[in-house]
C-alpha atoms as a PDB file:
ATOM      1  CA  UNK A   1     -37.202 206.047 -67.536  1.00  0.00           C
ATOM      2  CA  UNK A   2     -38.388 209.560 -68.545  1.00  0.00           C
ATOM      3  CA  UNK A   3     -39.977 211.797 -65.745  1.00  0.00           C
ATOM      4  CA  UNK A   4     -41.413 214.649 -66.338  1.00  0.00           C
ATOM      5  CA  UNK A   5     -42.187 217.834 -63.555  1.00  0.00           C
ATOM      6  CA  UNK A   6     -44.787 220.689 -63.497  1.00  0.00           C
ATOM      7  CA  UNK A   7     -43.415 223.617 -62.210  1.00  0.00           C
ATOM      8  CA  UNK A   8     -45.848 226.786 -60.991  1.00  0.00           C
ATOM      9  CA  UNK A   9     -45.640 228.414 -64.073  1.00  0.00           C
ATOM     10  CA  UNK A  10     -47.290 226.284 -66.207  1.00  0.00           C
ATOM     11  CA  UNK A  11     -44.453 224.947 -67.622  1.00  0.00           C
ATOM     12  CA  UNK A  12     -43.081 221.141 -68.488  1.00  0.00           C
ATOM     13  CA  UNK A  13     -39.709 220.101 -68.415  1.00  0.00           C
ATOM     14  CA  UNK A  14     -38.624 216.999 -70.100  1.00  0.00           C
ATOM     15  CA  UNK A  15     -35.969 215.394 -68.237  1.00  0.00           C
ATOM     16  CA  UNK A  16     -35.346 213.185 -71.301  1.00  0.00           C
ATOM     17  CA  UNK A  17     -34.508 215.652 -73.491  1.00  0.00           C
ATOM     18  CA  UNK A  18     -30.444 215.559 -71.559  1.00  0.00           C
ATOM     19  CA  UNK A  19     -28.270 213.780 -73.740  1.00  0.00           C
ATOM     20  CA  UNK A  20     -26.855 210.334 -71.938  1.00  0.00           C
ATOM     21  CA  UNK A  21     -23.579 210.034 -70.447  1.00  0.00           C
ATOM     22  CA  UNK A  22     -20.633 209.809 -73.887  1.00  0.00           C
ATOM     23  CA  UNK A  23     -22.945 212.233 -75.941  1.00  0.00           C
ATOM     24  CA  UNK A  24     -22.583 215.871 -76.392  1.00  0.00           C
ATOM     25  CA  UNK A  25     -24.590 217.973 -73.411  1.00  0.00           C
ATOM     26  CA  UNK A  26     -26.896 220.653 -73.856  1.00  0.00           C
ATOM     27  CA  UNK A  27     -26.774 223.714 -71.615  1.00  0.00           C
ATOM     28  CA  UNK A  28     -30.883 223.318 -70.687  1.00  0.00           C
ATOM     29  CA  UNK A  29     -33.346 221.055 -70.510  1.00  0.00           C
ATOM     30  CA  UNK A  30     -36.526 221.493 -73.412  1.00  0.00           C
ATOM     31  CA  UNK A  31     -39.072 223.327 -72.218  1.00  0.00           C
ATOM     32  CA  UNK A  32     -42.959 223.644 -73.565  1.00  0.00           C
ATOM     33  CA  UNK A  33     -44.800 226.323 -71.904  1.00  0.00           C
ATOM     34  CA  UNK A  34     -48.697 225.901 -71.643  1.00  0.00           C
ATOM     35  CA  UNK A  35     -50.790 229.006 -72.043  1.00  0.00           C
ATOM     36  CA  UNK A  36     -52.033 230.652 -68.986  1.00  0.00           C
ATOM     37  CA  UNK A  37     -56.118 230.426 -67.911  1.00  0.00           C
ATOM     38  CA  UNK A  38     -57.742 233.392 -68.060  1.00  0.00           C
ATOM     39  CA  UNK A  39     -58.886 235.161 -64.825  1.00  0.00           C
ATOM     40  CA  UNK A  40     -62.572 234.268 -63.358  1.00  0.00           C
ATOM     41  CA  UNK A  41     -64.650 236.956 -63.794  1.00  0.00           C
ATOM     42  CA  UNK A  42     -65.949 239.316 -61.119  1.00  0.00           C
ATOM     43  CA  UNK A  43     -69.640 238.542 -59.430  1.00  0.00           C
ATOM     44  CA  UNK A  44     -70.166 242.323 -57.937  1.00  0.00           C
ATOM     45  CA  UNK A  45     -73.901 241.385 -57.703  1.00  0.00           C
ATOM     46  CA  UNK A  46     -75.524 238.402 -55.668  1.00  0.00           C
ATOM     47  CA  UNK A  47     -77.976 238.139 -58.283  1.00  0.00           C
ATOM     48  CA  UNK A  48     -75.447 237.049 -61.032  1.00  0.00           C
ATOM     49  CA  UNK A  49     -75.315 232.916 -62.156  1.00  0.00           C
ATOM     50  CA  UNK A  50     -73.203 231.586 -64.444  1.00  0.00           C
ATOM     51  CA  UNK A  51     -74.408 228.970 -67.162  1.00  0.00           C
ATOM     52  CA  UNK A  52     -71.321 226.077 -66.953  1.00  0.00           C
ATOM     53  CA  UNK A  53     -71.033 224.726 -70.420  1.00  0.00           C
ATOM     54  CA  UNK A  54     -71.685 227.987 -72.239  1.00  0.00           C
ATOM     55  CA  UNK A  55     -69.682 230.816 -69.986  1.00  0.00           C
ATOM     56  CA  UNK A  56     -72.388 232.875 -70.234  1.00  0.00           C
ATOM     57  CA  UNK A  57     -73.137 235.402 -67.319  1.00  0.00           C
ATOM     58  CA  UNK A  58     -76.573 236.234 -66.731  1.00  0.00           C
ATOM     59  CA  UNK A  59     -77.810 238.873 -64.492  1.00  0.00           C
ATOM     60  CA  UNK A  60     -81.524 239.432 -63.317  1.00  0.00           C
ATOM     61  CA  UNK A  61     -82.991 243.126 -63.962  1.00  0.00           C
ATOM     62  CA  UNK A  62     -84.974 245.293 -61.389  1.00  0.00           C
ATOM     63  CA  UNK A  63     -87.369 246.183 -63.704  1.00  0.00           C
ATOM     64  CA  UNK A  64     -89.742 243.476 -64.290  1.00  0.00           C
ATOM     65  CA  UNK A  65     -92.981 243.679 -66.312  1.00  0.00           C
ATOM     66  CA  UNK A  66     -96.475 243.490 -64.826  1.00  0.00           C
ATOM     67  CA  UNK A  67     -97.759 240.561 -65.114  1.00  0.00           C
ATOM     68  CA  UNK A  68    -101.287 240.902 -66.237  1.00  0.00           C
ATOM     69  CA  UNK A  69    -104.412 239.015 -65.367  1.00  0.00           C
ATOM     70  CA  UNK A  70    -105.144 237.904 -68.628  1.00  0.00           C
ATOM     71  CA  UNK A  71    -102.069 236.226 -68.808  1.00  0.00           C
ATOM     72  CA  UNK A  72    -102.344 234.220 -65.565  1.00  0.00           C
ATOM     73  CA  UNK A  73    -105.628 232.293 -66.773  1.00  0.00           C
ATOM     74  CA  UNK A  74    -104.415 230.240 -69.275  1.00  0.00           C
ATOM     75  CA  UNK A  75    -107.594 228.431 -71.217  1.00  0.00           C
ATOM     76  CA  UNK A  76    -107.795 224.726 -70.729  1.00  0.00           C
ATOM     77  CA  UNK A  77    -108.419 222.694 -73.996  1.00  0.00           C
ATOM     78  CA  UNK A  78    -112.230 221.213 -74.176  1.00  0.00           C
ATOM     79  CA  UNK A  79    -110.955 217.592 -73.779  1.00  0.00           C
ATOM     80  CA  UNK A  80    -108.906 218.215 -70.412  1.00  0.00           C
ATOM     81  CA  UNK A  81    -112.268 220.499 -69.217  1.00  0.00           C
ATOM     82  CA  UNK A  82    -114.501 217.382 -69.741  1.00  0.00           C
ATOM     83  CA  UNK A  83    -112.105 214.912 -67.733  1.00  0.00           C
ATOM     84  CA  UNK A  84    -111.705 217.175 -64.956  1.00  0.00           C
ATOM     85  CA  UNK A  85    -115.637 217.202 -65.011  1.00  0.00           C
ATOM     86  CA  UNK A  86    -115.865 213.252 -65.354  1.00  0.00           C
ATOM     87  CA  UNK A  87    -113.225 212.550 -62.486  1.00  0.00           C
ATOM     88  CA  UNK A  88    -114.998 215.052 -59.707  1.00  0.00           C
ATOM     89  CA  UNK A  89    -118.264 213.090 -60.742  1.00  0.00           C
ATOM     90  CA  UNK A  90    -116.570 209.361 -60.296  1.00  0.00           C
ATOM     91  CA  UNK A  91    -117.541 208.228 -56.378  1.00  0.00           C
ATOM     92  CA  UNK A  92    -114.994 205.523 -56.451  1.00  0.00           C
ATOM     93  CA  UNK A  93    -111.649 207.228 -57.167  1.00  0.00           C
ATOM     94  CA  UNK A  94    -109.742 204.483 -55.650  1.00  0.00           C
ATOM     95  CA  UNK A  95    -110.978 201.412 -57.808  1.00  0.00           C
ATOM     96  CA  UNK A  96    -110.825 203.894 -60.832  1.00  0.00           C
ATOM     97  CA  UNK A  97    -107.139 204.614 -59.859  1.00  0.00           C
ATOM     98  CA  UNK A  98    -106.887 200.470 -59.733  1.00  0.00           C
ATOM     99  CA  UNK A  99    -108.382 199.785 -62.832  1.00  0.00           C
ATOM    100  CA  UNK A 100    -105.675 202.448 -64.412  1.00  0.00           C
ATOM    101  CA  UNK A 101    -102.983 200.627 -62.733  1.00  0.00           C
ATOM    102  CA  UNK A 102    -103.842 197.282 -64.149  1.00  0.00           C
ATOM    103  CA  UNK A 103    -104.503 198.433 -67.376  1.00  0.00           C
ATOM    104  CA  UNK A 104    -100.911 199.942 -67.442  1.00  0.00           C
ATOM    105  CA  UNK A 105     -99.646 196.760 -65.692  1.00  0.00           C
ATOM    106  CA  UNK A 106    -101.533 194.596 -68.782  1.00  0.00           C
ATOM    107  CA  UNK A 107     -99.933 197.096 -71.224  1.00  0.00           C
ATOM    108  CA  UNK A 108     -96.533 196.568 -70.380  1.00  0.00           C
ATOM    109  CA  UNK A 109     -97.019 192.783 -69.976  1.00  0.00           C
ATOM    110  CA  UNK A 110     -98.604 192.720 -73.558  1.00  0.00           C
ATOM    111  CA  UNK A 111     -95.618 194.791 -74.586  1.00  0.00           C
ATOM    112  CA  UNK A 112     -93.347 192.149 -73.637  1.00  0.00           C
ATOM    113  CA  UNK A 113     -95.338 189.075 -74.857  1.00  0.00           C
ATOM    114  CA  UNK A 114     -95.461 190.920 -78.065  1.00  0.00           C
ATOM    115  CA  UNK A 115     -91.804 191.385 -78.400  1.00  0.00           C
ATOM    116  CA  UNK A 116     -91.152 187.649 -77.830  1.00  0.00           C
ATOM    117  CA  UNK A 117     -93.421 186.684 -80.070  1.00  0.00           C
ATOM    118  CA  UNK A 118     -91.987 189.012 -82.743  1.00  0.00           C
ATOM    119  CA  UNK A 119     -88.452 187.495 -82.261  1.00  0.00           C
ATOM    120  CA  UNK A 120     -90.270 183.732 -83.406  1.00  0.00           C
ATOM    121  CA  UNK A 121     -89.465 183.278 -87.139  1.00  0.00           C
ATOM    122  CA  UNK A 122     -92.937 182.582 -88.456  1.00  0.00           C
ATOM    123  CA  UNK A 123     -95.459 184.244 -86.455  1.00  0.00           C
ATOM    124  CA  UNK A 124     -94.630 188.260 -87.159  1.00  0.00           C
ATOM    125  CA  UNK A 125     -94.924 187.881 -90.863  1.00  0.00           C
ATOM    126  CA  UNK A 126     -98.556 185.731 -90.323  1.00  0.00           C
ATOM    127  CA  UNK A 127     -99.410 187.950 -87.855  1.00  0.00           C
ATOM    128  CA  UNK A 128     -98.913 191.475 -90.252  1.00  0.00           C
ATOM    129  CA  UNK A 129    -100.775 189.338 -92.861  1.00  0.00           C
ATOM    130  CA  UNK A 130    -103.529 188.375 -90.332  1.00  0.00           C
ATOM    131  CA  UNK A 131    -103.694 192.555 -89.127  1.00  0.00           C
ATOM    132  CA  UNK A 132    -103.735 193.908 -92.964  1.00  0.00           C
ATOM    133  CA  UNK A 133    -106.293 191.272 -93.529  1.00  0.00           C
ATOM    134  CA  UNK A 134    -108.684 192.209 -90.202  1.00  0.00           C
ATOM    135  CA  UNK A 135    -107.926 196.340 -91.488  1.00  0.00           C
ATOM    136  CA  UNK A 136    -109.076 195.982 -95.101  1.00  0.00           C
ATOM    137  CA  UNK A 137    -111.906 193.628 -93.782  1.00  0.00           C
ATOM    138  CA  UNK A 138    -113.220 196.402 -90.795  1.00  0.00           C
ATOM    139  CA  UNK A 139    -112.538 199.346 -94.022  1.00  0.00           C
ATOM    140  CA  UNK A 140    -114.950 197.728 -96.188  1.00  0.00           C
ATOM    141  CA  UNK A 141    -117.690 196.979 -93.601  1.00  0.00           C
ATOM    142  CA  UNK A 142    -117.536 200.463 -91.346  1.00  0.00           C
ATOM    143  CA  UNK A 143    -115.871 203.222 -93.428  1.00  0.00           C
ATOM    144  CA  UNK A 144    -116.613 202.702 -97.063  1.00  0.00           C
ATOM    145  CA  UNK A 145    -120.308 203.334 -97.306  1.00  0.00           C
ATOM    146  CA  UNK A 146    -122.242 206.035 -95.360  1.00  0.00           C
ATOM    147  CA  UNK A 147    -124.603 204.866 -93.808  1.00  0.00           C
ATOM    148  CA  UNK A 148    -122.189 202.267 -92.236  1.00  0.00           C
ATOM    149  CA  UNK A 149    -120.162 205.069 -91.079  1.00  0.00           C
ATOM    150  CA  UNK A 150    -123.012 207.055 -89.450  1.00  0.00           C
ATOM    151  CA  UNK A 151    -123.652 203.312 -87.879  1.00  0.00           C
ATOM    152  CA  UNK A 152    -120.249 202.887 -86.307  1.00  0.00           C
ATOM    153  CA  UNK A 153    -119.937 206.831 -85.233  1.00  0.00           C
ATOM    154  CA  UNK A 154    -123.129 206.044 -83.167  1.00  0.00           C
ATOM    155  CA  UNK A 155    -121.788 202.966 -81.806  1.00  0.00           C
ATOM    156  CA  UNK A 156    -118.802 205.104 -80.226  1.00  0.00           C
ATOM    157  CA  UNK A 157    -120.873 207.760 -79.497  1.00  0.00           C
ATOM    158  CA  UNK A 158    -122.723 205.450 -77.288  1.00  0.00           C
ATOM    159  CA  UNK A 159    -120.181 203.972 -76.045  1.00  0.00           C
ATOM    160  CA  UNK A 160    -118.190 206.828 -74.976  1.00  0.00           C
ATOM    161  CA  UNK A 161    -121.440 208.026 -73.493  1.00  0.00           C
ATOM    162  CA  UNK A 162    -121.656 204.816 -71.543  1.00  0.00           C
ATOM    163  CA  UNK A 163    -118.359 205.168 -69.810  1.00  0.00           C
ATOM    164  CA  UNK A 164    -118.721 208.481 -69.003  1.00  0.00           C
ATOM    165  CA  UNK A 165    -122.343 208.267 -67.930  1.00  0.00           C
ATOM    166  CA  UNK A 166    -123.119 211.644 -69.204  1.00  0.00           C
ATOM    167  CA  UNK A 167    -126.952 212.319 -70.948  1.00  0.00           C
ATOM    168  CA  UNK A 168    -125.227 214.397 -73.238  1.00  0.00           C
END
């Protein structure tokens, strides 16, 4: 049975490497010696941090730029302007907050019944045929001609407008 020891400095003796009893002797046991670690380095400052995977020391600076006024309003895109506007209008935050929860609720459900219907044999190639179908089918009617398309854009404009319940 071969045991082998660590001694303090960083080095591994084989106790294997003696020859057994009838063979010629050595005068030492083998020895490997492992390179030393190199020393942690010196935090003289409180402010200093040291990134783990990376060793990289990083140390904060005195001298800080002004921060400016122009760069502490940061413009909010159109779209997230006219939500914040729609939700302070809404009286009933609560069952809007409900209705958001269900519809998440009915998304992940449909997410799932989805998936096991996709793992059927049949159904997933019927069903891409059935959706290609429906697509080419709401293309022709809504998008090809103009004054179809000025027909639909009104009929989301409306609708949009509905939800919202803006008279814009």
């Amino acid at each position: 049975m071969a045991s082998l020891s660590i001694s303090s400095s960083s080095t591994i003796i084989n106790s294997r490497a003696s020859p057994p009893p009838g063979q010629a002797s050595f005068s030492s046991p083998s020895c490997i010696s492992l390179p030393m670690l190199p020393p942690k380095p010196l935090q003289s400052t409180t402010c200093c941090r040291k990134i783990a995977r990376r060793n990289v020391l990083t140390r904060a600076t005195e001298v800080e730029a002004p921060v400016t006024a122009e760069a502490e309003t940061t413009e909010l895109p159109e779209i997230v302007k006219t939500a914040q506007e729609a939700w302070e209008k809404v009286e009933d935050k609560y069952a809007i907050g409900s209705l958001a929860f269900a519809a998440l609720v009915a998304l992940w459900g449909s997410t799932g019944l989805i998936s096991a219907i996709d793992r059927l044999p049949l159904f997933p190639g019927v069903f891409e045929l059935v959706g290609i179908g429906y697509t080419g089918w709401f293309v022709y009617k809504n998008l090809i001609f103009k004054p179809d398309r000025e027909v639909l854009f009104q009929k989301v404009k409306d609708t949009y407008r509905d939800i919202l319940g803006s008279s814009s």
